[in-house]
PDB file of N, CA and C in Angstrom:
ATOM      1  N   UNK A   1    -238.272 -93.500-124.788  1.00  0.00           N
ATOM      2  CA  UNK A   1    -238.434 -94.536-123.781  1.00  0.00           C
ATOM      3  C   UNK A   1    -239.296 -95.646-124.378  1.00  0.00           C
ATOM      4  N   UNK A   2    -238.987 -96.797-124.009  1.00  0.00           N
ATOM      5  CA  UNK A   2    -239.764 -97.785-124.664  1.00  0.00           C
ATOM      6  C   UNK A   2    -240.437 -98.566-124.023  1.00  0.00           C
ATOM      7  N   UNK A   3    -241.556 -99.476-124.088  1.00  0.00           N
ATOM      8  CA  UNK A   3    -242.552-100.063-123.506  1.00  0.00           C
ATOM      9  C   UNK A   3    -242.225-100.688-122.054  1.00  0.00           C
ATOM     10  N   UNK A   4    -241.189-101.418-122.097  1.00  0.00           N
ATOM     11  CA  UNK A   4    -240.688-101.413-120.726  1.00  0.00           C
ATOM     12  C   UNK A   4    -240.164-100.806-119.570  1.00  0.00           C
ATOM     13  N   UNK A   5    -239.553 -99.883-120.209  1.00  0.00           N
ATOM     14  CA  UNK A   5    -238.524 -98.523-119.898  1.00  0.00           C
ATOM     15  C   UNK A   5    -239.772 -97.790-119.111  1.00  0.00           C
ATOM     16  N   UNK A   6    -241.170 -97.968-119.943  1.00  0.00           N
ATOM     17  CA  UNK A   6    -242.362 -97.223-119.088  1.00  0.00           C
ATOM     18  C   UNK A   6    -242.794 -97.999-118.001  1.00  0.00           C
ATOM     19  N   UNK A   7    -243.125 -99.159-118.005  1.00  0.00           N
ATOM     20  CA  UNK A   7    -243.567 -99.981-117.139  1.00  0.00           C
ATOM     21  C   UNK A   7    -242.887 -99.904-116.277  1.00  0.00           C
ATOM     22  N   UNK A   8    -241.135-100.187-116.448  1.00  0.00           N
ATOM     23  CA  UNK A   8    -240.614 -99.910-115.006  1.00  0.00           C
ATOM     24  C   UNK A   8    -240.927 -98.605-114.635  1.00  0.00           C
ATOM     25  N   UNK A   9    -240.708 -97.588-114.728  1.00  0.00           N
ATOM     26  CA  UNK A   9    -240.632 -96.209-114.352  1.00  0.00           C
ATOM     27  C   UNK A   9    -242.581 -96.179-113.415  1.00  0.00           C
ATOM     28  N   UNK A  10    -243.128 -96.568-114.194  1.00  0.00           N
ATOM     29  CA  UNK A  10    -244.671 -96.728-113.336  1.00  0.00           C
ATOM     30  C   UNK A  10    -244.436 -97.476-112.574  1.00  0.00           C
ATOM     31  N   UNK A  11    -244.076 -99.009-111.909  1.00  0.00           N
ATOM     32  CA  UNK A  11    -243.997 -99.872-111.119  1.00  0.00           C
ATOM     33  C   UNK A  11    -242.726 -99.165-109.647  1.00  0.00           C
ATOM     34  N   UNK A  12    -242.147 -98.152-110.463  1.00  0.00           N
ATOM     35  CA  UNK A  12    -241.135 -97.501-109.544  1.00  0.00           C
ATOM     36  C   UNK A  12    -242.247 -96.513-108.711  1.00  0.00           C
ATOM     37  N   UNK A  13    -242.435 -96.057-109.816  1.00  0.00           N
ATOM     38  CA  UNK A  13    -243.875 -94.628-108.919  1.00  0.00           C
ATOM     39  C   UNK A  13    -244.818 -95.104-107.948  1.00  0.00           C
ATOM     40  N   UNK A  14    -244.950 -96.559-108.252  1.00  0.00           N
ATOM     41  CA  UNK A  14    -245.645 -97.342-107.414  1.00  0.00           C
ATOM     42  C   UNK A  14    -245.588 -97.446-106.184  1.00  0.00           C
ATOM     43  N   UNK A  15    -244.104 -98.319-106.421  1.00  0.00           N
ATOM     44  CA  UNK A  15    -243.590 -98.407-105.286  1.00  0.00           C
ATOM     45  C   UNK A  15    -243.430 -97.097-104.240  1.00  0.00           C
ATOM     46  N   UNK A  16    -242.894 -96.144-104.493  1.00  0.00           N
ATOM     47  CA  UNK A  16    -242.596 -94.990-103.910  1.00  0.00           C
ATOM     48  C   UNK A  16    -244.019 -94.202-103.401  1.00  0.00           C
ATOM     49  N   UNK A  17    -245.110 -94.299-104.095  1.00  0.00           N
ATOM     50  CA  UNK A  17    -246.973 -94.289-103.495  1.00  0.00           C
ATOM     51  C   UNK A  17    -247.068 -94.982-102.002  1.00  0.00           C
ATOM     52  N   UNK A  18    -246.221 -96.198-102.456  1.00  0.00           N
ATOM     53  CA  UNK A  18    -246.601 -97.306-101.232  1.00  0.00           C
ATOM     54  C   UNK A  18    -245.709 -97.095 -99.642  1.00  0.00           C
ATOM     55  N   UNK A  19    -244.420 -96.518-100.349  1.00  0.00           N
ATOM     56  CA  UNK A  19    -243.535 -96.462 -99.319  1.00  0.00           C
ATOM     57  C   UNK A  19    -244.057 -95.311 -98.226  1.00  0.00           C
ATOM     58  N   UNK A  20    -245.012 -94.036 -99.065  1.00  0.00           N
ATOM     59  CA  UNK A  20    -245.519 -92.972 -98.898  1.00  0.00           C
ATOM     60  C   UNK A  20    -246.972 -93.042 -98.009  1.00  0.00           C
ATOM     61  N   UNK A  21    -247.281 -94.078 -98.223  1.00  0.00           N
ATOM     62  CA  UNK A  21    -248.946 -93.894 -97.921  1.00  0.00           C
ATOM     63  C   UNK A  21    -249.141 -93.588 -98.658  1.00  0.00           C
ATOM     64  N   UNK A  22    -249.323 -93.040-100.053  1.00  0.00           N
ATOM     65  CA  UNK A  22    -249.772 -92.014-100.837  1.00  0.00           C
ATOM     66  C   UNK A  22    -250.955 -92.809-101.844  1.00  0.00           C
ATOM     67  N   UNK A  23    -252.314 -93.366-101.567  1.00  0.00           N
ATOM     68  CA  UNK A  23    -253.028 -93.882-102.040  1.00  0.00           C
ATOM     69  C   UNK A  23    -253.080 -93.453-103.319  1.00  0.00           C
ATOM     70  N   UNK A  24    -253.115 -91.895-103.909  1.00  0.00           N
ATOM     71  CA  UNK A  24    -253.666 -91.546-104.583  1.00  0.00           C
ATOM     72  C   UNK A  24    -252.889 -91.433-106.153  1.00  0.00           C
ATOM     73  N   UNK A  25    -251.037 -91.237-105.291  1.00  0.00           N
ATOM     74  CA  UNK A  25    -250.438 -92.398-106.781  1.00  0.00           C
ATOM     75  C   UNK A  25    -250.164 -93.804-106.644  1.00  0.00           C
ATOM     76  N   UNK A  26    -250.697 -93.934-105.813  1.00  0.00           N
ATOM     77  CA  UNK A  26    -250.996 -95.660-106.045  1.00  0.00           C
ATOM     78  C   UNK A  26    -252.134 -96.264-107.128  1.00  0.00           C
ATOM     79  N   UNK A  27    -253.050 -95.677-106.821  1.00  0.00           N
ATOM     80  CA  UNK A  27    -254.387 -95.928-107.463  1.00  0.00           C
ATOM     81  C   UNK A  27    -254.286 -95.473-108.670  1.00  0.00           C
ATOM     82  N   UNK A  28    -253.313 -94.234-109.232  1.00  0.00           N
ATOM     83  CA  UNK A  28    -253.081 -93.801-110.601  1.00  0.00           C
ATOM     84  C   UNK A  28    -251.764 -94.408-110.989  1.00  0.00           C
ATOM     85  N   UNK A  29    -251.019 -95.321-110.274  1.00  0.00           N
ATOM     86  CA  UNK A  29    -250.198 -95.941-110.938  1.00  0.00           C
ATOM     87  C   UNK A  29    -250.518 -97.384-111.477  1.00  0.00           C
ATOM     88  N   UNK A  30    -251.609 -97.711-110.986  1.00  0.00           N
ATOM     89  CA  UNK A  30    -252.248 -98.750-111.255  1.00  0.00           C
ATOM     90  C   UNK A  30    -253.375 -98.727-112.512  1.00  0.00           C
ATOM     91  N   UNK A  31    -254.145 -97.720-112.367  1.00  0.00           N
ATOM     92  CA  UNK A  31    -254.906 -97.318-113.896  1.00  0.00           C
ATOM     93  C   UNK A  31    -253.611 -97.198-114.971  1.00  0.00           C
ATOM     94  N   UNK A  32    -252.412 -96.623-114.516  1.00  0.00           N
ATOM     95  CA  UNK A  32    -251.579 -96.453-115.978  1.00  0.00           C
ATOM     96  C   UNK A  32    -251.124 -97.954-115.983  1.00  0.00           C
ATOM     97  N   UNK A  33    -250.830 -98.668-115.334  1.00  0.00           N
ATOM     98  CA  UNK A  33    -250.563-100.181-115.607  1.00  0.00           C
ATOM     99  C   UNK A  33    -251.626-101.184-115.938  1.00  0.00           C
ATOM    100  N   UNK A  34    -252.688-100.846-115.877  1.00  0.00           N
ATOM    101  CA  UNK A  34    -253.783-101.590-116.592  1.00  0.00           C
ATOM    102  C   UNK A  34    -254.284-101.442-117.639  1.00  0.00           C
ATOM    103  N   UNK A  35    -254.050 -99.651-118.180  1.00  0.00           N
ATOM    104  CA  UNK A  35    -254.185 -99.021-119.305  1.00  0.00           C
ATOM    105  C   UNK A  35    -252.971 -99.674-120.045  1.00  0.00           C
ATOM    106  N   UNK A  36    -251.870 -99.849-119.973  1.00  0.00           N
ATOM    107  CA  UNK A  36    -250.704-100.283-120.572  1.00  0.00           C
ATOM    108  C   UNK A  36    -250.784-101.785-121.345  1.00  0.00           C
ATOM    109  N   UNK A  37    -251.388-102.488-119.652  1.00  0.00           N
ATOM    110  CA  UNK A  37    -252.204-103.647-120.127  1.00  0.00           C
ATOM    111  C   UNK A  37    -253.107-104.036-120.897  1.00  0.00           C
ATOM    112  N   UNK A  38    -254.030-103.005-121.365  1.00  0.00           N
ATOM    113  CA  UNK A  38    -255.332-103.870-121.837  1.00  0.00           C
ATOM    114  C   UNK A  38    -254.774-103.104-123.293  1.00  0.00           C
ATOM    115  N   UNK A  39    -253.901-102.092-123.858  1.00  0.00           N
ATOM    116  CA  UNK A  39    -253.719-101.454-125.049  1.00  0.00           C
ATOM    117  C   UNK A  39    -252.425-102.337-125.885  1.00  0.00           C
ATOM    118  N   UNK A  40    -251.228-102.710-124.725  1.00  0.00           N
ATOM    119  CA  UNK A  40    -250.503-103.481-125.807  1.00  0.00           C
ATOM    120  C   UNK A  40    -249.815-104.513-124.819  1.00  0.00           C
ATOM    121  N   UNK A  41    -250.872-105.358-124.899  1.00  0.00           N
ATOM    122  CA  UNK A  41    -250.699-107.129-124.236  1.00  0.00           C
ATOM    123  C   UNK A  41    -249.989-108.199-125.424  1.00  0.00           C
ATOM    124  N   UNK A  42    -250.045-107.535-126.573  1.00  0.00           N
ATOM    125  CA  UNK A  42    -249.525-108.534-127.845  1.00  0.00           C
ATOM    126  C   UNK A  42    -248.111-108.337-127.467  1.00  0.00           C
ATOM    127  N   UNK A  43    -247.826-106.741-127.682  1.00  0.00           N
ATOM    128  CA  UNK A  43    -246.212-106.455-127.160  1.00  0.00           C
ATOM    129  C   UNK A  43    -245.188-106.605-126.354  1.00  0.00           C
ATOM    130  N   UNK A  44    -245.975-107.283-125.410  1.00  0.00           N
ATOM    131  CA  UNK A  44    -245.571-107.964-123.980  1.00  0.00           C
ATOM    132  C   UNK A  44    -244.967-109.082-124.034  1.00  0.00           C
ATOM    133  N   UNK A  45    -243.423-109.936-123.662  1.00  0.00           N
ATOM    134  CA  UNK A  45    -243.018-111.198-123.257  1.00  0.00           C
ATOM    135  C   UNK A  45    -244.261-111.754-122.396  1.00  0.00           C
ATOM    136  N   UNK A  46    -244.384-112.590-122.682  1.00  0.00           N
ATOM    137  CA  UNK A  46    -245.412-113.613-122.034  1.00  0.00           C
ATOM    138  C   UNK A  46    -245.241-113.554-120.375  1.00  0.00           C
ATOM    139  N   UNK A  47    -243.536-113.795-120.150  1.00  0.00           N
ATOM    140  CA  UNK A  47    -243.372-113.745-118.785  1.00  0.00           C
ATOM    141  C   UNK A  47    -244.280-112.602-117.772  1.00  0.00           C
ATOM    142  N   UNK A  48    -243.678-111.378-118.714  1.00  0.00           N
ATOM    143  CA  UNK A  48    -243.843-110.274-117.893  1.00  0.00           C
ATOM    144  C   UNK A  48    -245.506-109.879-118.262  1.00  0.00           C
ATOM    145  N   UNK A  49    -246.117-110.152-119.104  1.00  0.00           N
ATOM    146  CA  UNK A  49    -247.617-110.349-119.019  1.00  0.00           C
ATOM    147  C   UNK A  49    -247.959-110.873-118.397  1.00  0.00           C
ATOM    148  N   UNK A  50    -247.660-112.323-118.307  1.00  0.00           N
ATOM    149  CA  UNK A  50    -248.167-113.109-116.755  1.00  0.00           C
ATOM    150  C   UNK A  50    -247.842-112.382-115.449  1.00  0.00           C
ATOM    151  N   UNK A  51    -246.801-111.638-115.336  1.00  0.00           N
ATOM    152  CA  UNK A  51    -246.730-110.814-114.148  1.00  0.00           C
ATOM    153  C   UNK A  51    -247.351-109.982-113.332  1.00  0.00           C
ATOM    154  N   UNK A  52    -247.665-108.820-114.896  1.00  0.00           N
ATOM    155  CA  UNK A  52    -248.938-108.233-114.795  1.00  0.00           C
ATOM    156  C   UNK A  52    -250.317-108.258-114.973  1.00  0.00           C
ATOM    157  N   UNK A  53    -250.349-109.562-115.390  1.00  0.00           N
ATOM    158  CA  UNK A  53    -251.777-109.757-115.434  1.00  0.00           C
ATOM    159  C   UNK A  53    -251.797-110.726-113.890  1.00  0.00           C
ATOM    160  N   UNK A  54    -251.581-110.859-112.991  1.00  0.00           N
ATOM    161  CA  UNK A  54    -251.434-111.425-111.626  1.00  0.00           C
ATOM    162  C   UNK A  54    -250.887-110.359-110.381  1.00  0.00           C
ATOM    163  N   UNK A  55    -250.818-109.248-110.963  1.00  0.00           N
ATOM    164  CA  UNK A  55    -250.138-108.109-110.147  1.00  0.00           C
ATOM    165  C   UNK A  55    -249.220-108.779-109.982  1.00  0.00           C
ATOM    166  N   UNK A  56    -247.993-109.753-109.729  1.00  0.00           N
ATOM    167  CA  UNK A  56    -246.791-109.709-109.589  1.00  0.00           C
ATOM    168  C   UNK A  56    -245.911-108.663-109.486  1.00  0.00           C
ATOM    169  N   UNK A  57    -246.126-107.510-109.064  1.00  0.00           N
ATOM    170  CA  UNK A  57    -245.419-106.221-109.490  1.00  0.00           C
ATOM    171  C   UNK A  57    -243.800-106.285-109.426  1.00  0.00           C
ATOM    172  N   UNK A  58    -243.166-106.871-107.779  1.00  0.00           N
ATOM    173  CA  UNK A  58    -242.141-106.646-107.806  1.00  0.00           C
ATOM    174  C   UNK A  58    -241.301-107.886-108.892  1.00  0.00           C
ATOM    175  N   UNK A  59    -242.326-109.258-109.573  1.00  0.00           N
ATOM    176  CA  UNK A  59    -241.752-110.011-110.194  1.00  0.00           C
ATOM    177  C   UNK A  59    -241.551-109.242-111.834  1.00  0.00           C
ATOM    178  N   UNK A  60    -242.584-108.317-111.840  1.00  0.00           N
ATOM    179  CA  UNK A  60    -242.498-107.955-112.988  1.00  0.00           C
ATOM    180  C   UNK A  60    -241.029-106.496-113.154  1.00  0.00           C
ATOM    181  N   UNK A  61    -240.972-106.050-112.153  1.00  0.00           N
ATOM    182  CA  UNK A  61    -239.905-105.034-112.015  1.00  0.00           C
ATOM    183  C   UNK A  61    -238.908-105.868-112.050  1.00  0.00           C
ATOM    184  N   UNK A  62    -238.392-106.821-111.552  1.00  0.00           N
ATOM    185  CA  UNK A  62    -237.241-107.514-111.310  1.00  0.00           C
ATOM    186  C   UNK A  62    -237.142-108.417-112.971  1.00  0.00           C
ATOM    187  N   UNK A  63    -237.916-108.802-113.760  1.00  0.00           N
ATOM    188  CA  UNK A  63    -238.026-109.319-115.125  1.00  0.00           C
ATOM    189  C   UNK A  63    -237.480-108.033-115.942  1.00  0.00           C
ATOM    190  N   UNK A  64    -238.035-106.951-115.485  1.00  0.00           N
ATOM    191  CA  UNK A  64    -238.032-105.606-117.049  1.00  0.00           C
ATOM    192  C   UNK A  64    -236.129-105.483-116.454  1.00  0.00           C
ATOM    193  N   UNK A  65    -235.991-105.187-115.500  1.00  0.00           N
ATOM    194  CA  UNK A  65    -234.701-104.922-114.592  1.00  0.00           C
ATOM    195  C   UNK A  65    -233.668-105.840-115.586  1.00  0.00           C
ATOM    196  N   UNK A  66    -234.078-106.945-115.386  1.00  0.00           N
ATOM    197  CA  UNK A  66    -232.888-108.169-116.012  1.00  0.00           C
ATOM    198  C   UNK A  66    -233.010-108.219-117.418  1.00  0.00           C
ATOM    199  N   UNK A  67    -234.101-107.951-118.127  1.00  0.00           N
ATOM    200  CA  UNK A  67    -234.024-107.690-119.827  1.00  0.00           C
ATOM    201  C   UNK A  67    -233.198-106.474-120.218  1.00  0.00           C
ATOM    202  N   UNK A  68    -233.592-105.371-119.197  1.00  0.00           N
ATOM    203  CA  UNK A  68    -232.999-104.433-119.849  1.00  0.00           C
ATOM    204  C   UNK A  68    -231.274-103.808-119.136  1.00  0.00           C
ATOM    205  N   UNK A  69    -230.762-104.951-118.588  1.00  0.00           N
ATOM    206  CA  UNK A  69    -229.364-104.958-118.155  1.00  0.00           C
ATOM    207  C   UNK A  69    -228.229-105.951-119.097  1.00  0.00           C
ATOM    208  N   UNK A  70    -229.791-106.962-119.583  1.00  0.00           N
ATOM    209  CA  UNK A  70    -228.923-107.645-120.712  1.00  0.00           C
ATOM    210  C   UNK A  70    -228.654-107.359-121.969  1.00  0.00           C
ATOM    211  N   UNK A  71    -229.261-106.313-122.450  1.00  0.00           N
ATOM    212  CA  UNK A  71    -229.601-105.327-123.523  1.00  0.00           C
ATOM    213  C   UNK A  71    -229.000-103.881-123.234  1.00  0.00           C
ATOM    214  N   UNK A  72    -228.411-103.864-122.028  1.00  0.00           N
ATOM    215  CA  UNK A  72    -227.389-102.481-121.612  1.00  0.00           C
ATOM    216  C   UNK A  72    -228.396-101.321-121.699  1.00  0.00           C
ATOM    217  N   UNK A  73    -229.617-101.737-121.674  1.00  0.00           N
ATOM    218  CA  UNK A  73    -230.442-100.269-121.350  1.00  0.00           C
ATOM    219  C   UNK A  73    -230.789 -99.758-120.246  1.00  0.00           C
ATOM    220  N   UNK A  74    -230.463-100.492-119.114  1.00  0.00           N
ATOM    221  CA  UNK A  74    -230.667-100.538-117.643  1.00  0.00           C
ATOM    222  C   UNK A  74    -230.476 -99.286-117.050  1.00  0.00           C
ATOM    223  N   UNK A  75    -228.985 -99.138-117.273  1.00  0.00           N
ATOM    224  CA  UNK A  75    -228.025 -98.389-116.438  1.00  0.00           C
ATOM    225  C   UNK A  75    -229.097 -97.243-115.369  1.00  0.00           C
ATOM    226  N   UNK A  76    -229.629 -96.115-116.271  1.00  0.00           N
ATOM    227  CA  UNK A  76    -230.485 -95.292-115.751  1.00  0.00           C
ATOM    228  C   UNK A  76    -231.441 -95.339-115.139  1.00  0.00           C
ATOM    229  N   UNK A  77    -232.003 -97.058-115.193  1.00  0.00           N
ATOM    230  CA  UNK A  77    -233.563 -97.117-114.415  1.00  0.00           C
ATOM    231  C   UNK A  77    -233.279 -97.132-112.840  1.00  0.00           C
ATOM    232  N   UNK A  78    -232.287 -97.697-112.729  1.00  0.00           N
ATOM    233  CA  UNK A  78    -232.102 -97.911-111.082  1.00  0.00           C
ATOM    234  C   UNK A  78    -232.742 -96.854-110.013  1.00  0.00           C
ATOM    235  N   UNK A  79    -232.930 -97.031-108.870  1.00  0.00           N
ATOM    236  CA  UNK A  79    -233.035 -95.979-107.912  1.00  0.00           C
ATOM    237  C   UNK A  79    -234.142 -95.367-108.195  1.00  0.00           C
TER     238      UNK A  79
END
């Protein structure tokens, strides 16, 4: 899985915390997205750094979504 491939999959867990009430993977989906952040910000499109560095979450899910549909790696992230 690759750097994005993770980010979405955390921003998904996120979401699904939130849909839940579930504070407590909310709050640990957010340490793994800041940890992600502060270790490889060089590796990051600018876009989707600006995303996450602004919490943009669902802008940043909807960015990794469209890179990796144009690159045919998508298919599996859905849902």
């Amino acid at each position: 899985m690759n750097l994005m491939e993770t980010i979405a999959n955390e921003l998904r867990t996120m979401e699904r915390g939130i849909e839940r009430a579930d504070d407590g993977i909310v709050v640990s989906s957010l340490r793994k997205l800041d940890e992600i952040l502060a270790a490889d910000r060089e590796r990051l499109p600018t876009q989707l750094l600006h995303f996450l560095e602004r919490r943009s979450y669902q802008k940043a899910l909807a960015y990794i979504d469209d890179e990796l549909r144009v690159s045919g790696k998508g298919e599996h992230l859905k849902g």
